[in-house]
PDB file of N, CA and C in Angstrom:
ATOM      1  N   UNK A   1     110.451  91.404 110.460  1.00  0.00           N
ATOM      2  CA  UNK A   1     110.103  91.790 109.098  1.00  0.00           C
ATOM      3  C   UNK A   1     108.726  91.217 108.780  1.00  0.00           C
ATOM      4  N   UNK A   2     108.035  91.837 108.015  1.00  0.00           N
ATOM      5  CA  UNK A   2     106.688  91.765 107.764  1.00  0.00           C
ATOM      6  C   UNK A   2     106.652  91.863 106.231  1.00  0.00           C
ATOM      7  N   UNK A   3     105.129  90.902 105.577  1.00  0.00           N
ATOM      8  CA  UNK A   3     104.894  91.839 104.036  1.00  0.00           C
ATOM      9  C   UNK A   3     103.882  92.420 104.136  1.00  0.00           C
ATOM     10  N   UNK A   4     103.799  92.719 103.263  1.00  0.00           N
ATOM     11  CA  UNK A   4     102.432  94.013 102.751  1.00  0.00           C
ATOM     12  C   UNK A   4     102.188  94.084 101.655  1.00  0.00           C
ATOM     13  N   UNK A   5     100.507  93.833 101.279  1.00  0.00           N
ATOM     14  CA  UNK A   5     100.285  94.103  99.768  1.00  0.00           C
ATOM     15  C   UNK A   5      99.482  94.871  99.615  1.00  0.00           C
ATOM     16  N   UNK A   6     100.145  95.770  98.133  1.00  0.00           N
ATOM     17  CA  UNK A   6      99.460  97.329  98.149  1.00  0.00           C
ATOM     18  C   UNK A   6      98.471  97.289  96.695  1.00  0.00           C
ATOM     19  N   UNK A   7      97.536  97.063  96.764  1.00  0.00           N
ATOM     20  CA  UNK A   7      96.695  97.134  95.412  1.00  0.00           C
ATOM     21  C   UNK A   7      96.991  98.911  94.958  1.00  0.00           C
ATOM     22  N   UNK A   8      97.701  99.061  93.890  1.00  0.00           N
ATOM     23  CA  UNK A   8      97.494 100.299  93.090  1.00  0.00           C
ATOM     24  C   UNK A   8      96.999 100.578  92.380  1.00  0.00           C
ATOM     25  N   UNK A   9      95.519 101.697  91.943  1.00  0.00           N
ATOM     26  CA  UNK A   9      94.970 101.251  90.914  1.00  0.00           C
ATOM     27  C   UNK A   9      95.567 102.943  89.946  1.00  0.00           C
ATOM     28  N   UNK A  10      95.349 103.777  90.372  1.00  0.00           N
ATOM     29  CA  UNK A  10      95.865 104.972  89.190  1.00  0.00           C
ATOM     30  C   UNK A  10      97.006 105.713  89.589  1.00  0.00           C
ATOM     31  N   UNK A  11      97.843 105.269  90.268  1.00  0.00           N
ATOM     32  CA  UNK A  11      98.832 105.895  90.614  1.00  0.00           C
ATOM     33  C   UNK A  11     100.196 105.301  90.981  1.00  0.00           C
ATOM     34  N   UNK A  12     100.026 103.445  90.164  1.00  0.00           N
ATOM     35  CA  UNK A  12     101.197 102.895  90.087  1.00  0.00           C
ATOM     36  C   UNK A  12     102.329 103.578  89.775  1.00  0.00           C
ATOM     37  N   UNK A  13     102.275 103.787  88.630  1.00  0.00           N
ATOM     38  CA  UNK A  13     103.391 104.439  88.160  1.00  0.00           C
ATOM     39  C   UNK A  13     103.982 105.376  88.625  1.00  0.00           C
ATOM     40  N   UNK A  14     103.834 106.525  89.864  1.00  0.00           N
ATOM     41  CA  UNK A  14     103.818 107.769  90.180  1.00  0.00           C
ATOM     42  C   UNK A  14     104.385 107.170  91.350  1.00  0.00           C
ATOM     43  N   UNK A  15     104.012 106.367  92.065  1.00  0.00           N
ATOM     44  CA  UNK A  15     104.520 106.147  93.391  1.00  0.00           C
ATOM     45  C   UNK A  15     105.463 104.508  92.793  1.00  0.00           C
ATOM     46  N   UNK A  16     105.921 104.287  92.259  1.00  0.00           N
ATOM     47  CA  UNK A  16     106.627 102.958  92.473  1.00  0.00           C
ATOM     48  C   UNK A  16     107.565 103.621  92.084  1.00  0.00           C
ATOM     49  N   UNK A  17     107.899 104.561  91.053  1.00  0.00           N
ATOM     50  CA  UNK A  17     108.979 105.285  90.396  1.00  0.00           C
ATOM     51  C   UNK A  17     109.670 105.729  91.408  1.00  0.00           C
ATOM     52  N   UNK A  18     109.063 106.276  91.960  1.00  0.00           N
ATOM     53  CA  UNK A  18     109.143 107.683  92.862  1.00  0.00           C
ATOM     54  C   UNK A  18     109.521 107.186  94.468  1.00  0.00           C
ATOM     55  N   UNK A  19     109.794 105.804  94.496  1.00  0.00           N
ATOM     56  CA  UNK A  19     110.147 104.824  95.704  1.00  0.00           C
ATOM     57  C   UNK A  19     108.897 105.074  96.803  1.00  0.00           C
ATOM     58  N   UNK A  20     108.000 105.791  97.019  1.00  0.00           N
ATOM     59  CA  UNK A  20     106.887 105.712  97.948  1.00  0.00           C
ATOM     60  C   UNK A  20     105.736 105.353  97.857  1.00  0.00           C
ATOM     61  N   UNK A  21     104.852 105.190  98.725  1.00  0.00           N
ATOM     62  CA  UNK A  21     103.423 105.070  98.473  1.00  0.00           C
ATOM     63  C   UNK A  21     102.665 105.731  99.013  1.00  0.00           C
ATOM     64  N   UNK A  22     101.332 106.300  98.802  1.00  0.00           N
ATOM     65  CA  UNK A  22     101.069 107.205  99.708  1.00  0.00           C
ATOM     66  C   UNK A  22      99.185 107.058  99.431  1.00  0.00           C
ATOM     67  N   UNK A  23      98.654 107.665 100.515  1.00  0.00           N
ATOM     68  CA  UNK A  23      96.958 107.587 100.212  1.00  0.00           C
ATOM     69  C   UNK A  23      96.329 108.580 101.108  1.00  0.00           C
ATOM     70  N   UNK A  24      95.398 108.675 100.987  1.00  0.00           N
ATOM     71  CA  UNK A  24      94.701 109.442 101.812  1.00  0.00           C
ATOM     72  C   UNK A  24      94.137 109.314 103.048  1.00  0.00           C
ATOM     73  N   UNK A  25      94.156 109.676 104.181  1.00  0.00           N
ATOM     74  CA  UNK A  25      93.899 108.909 105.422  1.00  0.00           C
ATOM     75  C   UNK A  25      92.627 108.839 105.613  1.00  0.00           C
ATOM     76  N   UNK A  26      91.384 109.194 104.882  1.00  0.00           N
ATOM     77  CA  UNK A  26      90.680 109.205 105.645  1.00  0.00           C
ATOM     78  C   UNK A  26      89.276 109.063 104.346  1.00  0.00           C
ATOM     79  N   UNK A  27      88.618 108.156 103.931  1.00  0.00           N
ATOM     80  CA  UNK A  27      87.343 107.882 103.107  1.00  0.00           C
ATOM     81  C   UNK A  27      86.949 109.066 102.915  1.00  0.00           C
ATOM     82  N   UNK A  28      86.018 109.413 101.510  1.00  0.00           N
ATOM     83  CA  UNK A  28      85.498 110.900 101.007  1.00  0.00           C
ATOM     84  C   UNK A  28      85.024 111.232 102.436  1.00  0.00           C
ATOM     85  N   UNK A  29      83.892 110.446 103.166  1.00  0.00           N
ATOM     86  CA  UNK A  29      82.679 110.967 103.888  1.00  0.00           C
ATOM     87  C   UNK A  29      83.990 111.491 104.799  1.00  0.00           C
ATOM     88  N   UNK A  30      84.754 110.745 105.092  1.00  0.00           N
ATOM     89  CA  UNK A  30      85.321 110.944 106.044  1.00  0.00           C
ATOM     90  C   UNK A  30      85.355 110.332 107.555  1.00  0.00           C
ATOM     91  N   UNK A  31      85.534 109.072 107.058  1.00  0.00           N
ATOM     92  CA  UNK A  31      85.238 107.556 108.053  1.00  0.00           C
ATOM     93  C   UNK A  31      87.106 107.193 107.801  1.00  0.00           C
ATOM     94  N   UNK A  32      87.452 106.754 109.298  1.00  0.00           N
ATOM     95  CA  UNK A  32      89.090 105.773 108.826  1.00  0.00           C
ATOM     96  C   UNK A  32      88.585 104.575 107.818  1.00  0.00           C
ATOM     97  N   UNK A  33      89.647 104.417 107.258  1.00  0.00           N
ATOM     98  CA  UNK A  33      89.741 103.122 106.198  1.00  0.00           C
ATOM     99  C   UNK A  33      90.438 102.072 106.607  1.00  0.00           C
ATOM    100  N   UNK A  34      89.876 101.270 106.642  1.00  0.00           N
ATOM    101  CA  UNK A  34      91.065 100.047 107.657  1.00  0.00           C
ATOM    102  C   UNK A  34      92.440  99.745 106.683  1.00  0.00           C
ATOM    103  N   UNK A  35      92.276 100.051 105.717  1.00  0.00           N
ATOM    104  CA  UNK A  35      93.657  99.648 104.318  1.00  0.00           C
ATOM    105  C   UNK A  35      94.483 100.898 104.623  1.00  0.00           C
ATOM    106  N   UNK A  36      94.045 101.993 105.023  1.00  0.00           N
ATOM    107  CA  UNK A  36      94.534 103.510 105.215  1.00  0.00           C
ATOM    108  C   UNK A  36      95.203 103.292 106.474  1.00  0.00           C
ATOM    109  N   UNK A  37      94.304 102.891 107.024  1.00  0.00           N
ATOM    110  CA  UNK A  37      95.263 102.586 108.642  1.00  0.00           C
ATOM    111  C   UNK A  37      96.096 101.554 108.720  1.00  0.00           C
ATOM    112  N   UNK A  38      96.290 100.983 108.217  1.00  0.00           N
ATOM    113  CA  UNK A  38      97.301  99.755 108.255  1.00  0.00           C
ATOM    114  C   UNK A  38      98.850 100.525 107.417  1.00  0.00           C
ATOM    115  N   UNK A  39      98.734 101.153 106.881  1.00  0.00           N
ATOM    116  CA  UNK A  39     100.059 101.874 106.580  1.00  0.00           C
ATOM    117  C   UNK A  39     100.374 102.306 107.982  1.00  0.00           C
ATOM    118  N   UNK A  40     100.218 102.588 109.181  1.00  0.00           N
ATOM    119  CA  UNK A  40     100.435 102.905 110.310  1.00  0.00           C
ATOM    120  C   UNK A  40     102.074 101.951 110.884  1.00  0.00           C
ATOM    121  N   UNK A  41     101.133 100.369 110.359  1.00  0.00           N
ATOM    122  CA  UNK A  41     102.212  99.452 111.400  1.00  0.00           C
ATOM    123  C   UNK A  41     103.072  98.958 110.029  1.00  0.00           C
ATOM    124  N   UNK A  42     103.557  99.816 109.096  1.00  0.00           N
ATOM    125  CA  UNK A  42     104.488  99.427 108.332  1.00  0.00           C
ATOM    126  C   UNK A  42     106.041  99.985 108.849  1.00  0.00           C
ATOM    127  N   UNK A  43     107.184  99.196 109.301  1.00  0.00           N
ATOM    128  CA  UNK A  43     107.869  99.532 109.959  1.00  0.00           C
ATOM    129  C   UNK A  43     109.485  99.214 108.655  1.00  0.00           C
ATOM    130  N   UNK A  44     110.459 100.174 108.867  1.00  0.00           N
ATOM    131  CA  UNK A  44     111.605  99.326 108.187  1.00  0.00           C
ATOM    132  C   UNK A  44     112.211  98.404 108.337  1.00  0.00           C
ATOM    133  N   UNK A  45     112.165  97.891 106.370  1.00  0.00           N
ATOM    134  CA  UNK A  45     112.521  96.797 106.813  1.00  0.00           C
ATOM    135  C   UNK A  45     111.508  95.254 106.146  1.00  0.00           C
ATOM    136  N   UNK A  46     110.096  96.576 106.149  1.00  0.00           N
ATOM    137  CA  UNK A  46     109.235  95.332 105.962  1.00  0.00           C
ATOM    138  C   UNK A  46     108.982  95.435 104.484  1.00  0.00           C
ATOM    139  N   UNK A  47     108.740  94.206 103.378  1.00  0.00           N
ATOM    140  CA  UNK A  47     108.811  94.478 102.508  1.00  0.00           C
ATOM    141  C   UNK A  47     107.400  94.260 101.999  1.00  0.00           C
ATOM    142  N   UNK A  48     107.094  95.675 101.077  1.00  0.00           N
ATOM    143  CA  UNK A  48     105.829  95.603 100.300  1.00  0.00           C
ATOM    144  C   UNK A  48     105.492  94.951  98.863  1.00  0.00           C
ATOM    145  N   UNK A  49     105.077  94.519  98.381  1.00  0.00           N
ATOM    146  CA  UNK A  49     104.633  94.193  97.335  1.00  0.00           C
ATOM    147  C   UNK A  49     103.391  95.165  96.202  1.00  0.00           C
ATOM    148  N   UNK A  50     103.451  95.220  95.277  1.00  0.00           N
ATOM    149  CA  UNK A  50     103.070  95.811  94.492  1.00  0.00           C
ATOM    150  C   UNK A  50     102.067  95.868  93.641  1.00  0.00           C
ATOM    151  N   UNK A  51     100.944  95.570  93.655  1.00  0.00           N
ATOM    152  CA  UNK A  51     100.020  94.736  92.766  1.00  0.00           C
ATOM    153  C   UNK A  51      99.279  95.952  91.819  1.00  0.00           C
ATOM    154  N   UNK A  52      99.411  96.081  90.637  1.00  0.00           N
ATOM    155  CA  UNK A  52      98.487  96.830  89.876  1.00  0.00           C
ATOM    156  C   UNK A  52      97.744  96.096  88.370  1.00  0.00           C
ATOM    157  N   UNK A  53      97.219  96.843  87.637  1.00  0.00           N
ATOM    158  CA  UNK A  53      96.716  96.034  86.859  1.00  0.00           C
ATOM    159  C   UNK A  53      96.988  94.888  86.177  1.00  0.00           C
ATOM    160  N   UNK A  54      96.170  93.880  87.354  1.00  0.00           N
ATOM    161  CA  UNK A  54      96.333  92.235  87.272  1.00  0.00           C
ATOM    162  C   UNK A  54      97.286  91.884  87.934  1.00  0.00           C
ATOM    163  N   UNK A  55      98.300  92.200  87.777  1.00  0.00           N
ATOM    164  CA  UNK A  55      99.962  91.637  88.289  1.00  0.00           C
ATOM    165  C   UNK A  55     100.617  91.850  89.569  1.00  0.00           C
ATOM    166  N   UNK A  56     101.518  91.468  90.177  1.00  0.00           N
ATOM    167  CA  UNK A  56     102.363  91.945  90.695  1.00  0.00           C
ATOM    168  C   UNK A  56     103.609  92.697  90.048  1.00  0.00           C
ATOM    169  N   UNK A  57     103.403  93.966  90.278  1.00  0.00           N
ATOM    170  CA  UNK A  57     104.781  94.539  89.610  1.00  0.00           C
ATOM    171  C   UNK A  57     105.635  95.294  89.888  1.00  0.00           C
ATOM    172  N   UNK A  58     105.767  94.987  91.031  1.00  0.00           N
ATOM    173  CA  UNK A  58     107.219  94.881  91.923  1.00  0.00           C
ATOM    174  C   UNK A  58     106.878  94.938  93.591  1.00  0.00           C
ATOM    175  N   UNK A  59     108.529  94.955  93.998  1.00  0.00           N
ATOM    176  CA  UNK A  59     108.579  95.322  96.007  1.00  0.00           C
ATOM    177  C   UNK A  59     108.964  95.820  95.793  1.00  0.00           C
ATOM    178  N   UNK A  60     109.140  96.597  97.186  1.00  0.00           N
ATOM    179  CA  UNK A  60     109.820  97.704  97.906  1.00  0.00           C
ATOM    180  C   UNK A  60     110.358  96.771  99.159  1.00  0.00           C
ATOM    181  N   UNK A  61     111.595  97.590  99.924  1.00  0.00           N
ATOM    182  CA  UNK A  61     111.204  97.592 101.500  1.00  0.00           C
ATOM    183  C   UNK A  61     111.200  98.904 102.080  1.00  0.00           C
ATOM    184  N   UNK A  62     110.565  98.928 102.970  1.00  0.00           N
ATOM    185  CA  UNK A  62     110.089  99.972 103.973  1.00  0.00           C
ATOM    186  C   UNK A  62     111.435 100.946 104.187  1.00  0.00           C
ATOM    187  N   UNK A  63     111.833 101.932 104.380  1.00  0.00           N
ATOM    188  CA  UNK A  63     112.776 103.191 104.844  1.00  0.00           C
ATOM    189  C   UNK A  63     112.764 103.176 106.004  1.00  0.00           C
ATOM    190  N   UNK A  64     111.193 103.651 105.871  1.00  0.00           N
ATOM    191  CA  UNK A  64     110.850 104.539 107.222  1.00  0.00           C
ATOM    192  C   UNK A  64     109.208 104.142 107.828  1.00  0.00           C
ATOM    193  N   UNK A  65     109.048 104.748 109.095  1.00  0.00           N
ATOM    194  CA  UNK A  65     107.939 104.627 109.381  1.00  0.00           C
ATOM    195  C   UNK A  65     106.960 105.487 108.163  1.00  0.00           C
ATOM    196  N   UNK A  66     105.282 105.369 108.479  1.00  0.00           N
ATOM    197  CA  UNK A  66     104.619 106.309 107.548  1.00  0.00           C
ATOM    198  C   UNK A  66     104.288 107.723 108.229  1.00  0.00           C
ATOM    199  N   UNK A  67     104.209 108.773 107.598  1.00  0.00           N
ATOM    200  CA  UNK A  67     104.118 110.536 108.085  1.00  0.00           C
ATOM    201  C   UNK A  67     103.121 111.104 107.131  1.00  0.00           C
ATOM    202  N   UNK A  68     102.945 112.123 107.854  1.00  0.00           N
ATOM    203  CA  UNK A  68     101.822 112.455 106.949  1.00  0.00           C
ATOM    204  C   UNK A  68     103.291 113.759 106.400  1.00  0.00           C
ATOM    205  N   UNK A  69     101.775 113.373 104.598  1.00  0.00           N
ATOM    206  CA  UNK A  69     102.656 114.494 103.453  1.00  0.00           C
ATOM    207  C   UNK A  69     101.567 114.810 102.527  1.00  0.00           C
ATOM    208  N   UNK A  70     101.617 115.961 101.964  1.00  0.00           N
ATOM    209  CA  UNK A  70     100.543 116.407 101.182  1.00  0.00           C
ATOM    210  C   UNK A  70     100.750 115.926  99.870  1.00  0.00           C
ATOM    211  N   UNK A  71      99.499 115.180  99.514  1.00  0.00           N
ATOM    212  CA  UNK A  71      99.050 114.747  98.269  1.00  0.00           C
ATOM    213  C   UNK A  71     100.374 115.095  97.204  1.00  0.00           C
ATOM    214  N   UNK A  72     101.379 113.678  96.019  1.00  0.00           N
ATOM    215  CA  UNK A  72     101.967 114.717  95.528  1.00  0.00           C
ATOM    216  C   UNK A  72     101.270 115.448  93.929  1.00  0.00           C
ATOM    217  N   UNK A  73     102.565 116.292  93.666  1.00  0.00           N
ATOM    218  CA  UNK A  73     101.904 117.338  92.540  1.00  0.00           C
ATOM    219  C   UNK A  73     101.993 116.342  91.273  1.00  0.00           C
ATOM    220  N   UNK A  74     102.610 114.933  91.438  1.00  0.00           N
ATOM    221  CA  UNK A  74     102.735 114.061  90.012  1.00  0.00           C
ATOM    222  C   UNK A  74     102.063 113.645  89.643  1.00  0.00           C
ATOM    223  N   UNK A  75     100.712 113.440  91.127  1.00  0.00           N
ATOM    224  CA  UNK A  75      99.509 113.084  90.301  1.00  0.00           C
ATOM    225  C   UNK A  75      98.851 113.531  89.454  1.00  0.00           C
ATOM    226  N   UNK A  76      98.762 115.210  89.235  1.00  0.00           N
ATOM    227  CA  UNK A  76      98.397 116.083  88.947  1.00  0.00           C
ATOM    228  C   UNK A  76      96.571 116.147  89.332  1.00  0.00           C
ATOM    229  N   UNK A  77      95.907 115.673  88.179  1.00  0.00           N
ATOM    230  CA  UNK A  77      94.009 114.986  88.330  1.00  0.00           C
ATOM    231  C   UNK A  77      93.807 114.404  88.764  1.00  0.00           C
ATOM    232  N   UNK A  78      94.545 113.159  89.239  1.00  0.00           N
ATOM    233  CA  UNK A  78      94.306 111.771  89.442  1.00  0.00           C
ATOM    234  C   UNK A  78      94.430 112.314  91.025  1.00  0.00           C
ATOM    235  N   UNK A  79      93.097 111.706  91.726  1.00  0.00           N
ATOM    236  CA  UNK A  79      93.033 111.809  92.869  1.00  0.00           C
ATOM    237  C   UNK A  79      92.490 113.189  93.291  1.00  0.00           C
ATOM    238  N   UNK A  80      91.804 114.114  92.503  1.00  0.00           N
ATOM    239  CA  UNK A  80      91.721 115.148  93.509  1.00  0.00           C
ATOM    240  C   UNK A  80      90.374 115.104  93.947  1.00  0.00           C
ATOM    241  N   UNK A  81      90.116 114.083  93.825  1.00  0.00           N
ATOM    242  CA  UNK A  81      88.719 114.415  95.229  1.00  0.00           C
ATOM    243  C   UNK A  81      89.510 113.459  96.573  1.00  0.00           C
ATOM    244  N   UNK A  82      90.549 113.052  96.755  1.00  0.00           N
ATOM    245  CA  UNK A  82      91.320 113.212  97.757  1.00  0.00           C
ATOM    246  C   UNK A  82      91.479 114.155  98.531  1.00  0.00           C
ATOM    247  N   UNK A  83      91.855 113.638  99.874  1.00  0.00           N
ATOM    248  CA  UNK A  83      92.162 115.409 100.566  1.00  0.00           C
ATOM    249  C   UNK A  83      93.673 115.466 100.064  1.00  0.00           C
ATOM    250  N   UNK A  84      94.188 116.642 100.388  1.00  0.00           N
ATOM    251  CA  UNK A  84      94.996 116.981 100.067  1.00  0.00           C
ATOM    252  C   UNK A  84      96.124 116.607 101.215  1.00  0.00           C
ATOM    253  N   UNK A  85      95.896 116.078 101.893  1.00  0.00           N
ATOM    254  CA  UNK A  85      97.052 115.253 103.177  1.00  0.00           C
ATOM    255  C   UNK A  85      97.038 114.094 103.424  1.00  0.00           C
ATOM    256  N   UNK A  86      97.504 113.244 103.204  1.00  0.00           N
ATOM    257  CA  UNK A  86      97.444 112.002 103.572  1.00  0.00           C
ATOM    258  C   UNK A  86      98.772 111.170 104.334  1.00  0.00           C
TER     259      UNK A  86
END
């Protein structure tokens, strides 16, 4: 078992509710992100931590390994100069 801390900045609420976390794999230009890639070696089991404005505000533990899934629709604005897969 491992931790993990996830700085959330506009999409706490959308993904802590919603039991997942999710990001985009890959910087606008389109360079890997070393914070992007490290969701890679999150395995079940391991528990994340939660950090958004200022606080910690809450864990998780892990399900599952991470997969790719398209951007969700709860964000609606938030995020769309994201790609749309992450």
């Amino acid at each position: 078992m491992r931790y993990w801390w996830v700085n959330h900045k506009q999409t706490f609420r959308h993904e802590f509710s919603g039991g997942y976390i999710w990001s985009p794999k890959t910087k606008r230009d389109g360079s890997l992100n070393r914070f992007y890639e490290t969701m890679r070696e999150v395995v079940p089991g391991d528990v994340i931590f939660s950090y958004a404005g200022g606080v910690i505000r809450g864990f998780g533990i892990a399900k599952t390994h991470c997969y790719t899934s398209p951007r969700p629709d709860e964000f609606g604005h938030i995020g769309e100069i994201w790609d749309d897969i992450g």
